[in-house]
C-alpha atoms as a PDB file:
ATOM      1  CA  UNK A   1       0.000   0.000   0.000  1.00  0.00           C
ATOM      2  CA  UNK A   2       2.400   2.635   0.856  1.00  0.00           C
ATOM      3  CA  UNK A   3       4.320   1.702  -2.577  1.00  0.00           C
ATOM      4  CA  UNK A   4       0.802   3.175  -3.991  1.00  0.00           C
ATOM      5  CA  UNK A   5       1.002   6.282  -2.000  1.00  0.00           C
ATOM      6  CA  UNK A   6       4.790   6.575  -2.879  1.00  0.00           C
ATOM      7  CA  UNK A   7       3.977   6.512  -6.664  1.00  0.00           C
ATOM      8  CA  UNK A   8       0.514   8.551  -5.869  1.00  0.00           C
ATOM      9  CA  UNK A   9       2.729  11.218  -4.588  1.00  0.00           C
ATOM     10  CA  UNK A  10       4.847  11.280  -6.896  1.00  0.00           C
ATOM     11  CA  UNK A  11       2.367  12.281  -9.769  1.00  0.00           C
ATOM     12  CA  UNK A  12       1.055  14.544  -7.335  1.00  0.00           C
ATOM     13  CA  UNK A  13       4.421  16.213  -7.009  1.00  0.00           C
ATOM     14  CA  UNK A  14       5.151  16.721 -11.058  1.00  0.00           C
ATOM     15  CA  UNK A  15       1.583  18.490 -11.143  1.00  0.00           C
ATOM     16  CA  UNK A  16       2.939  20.293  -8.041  1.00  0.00           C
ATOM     17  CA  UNK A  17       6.300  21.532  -9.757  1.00  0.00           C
ATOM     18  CA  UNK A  18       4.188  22.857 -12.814  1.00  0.00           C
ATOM     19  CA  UNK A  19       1.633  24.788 -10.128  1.00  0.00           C
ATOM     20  CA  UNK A  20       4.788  26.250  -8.328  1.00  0.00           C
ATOM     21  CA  UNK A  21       6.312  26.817 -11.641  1.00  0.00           C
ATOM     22  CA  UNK A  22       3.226  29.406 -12.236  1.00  0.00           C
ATOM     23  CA  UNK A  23       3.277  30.819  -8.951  1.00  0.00           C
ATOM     24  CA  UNK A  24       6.844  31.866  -8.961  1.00  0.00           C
ATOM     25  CA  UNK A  25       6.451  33.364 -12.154  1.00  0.00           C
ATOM     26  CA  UNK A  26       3.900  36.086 -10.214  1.00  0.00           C
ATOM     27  CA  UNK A  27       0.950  33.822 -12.251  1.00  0.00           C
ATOM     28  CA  UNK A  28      -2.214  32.110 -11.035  1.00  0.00           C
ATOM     29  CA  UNK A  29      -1.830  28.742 -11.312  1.00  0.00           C
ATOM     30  CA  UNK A  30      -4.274  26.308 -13.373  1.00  0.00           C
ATOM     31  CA  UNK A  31      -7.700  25.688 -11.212  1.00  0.00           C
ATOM     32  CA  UNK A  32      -7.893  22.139 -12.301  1.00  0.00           C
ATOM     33  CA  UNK A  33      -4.308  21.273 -11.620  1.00  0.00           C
ATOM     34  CA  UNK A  34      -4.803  22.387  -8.442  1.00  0.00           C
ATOM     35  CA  UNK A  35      -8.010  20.601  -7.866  1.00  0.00           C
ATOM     36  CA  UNK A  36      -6.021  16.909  -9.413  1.00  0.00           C
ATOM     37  CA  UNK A  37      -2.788  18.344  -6.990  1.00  0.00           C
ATOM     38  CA  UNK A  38      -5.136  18.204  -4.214  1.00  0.00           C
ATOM     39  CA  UNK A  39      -7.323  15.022  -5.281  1.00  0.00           C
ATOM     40  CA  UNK A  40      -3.944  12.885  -5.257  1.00  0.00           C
ATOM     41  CA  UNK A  41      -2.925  14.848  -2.233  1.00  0.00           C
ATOM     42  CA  UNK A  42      -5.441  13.646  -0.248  1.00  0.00           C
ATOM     43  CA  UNK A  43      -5.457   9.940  -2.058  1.00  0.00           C
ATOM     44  CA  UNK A  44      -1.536   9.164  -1.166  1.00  0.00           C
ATOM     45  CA  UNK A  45      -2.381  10.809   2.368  1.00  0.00           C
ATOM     46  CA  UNK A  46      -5.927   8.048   3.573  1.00  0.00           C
ATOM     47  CA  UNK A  47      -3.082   5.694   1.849  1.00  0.00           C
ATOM     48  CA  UNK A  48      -0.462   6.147   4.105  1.00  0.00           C
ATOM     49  CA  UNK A  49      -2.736   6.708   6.864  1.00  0.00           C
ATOM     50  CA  UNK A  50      -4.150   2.998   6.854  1.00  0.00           C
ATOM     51  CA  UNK A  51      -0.667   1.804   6.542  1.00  0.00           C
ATOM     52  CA  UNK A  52       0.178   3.849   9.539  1.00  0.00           C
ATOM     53  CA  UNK A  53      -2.662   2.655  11.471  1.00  0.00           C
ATOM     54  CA  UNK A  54      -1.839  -1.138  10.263  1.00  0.00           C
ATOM     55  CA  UNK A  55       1.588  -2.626  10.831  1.00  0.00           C
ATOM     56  CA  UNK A  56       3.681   0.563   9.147  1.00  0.00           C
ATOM     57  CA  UNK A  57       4.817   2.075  12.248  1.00  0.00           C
ATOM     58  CA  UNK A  58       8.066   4.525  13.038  1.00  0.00           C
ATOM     59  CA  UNK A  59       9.592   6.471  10.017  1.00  0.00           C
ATOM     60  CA  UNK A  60       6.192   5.958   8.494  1.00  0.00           C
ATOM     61  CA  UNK A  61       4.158   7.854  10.848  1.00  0.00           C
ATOM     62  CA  UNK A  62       6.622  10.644  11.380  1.00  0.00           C
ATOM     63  CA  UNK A  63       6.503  10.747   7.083  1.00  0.00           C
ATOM     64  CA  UNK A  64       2.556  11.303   7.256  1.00  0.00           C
ATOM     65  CA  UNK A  65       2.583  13.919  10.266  1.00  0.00           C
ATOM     66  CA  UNK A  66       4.976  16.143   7.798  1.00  0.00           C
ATOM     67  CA  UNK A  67       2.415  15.386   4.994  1.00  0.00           C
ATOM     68  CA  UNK A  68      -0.391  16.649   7.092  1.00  0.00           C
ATOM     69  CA  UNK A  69       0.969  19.329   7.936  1.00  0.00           C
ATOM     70  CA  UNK A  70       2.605  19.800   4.194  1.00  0.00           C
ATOM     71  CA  UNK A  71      -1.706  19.344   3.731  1.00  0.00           C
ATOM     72  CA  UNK A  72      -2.591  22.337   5.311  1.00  0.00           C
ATOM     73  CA  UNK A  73      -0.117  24.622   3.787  1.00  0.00           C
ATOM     74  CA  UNK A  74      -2.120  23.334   0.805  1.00  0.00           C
ATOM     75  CA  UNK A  75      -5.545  24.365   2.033  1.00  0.00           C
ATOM     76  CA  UNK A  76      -4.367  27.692   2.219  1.00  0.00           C
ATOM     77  CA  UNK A  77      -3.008  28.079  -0.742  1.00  0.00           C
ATOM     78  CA  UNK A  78      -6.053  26.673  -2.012  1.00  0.00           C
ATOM     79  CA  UNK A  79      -8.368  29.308  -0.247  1.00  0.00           C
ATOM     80  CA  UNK A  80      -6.112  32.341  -1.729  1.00  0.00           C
ATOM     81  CA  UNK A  81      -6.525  30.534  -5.048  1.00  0.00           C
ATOM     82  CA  UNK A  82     -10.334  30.457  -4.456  1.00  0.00           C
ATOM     83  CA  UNK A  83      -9.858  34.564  -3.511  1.00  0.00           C
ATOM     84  CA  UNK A  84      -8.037  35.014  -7.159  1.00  0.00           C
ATOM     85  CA  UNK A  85      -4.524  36.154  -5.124  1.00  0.00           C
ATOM     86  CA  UNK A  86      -1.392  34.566  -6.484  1.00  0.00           C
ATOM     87  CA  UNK A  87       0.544  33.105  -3.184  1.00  0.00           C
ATOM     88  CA  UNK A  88       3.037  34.013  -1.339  1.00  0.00           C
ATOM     89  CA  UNK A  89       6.381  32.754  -2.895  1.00  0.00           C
ATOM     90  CA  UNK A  90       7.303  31.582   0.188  1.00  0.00           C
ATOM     91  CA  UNK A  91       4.290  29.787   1.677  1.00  0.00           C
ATOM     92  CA  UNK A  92       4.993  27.612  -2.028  1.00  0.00           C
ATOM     93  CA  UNK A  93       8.301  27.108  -1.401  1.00  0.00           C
ATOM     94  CA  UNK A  94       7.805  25.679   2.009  1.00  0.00           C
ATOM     95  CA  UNK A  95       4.756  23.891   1.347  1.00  0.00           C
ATOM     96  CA  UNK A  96       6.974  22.091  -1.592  1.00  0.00           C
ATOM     97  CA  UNK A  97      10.440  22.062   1.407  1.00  0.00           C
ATOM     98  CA  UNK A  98       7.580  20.027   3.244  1.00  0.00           C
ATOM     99  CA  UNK A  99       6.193  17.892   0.727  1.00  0.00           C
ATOM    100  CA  UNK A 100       9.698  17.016  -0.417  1.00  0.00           C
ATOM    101  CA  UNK A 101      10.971  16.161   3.017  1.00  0.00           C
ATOM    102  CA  UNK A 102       8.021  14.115   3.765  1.00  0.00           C
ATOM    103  CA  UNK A 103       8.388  12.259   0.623  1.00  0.00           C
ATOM    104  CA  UNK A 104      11.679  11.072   0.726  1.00  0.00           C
ATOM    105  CA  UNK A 105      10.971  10.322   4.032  1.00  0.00           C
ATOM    106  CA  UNK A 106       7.855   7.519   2.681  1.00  0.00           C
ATOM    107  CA  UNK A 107       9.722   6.392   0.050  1.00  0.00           C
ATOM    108  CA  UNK A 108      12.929   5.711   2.006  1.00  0.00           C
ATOM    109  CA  UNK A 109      10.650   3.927   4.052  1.00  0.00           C
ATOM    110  CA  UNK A 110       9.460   1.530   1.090  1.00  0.00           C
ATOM    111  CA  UNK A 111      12.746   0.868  -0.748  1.00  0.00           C
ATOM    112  CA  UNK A 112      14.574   0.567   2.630  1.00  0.00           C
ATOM    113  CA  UNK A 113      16.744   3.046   3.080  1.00  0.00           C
ATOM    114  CA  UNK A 114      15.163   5.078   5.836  1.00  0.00           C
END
């Protein structure tokens, strides 16, 4: 399951790269790229979460509290999206800092290296 959310998360992040990509050039980013950021988000996150609540223990659980919180950086970049406001650079750049850390974390997990 987790090698799901690994390869969830990683389409997640290329849709990610091309949202920040906007962003940092002073843009709003695409609405439904956003909306299929968040969808597989939120799919990689339940996915980890019942691995977490299974027999996935340790590195695994300290991997989904960073994506939760790497979550809600994205819900509020999603309400000043709603509001028509580009975001703050930096609130993208940390919310991607997060995302990446918690990543590498899950998949070091899977292939064994965490």
């Amino acid at each position: 399951m987790l090698t799901y959310a690994v390869v969830v998360f990683a389409i997640a992040a290329a849709g990610g790269l091309v949202l920040a990509s906007s962003v940092l050039r002073g843009q709003l980013a695409s609405w439904p790229l956003s909306l299929l950021h968040a969808g597989l988000g939120a799919t990689g996150l339940v996915l980890v979460l019942i691995a977490a609540m299974g027999s996935a223990g340790g590195m695994t659980t300290t991997a989904l509290v960073i994506l939760v919180i790497t979550a809600l950086g994205g819900f509020y970049l999603a309400s000043l999206h709603l509001k028509k406001e580009v975001a703050p650079k930096k609130v993208v750049v940390i919310h991607a800092g997060a995302a990446v850390v918690g990543f590498l974390l899950l998949a070091g997990t899977v292939f064994g290296v965490v």
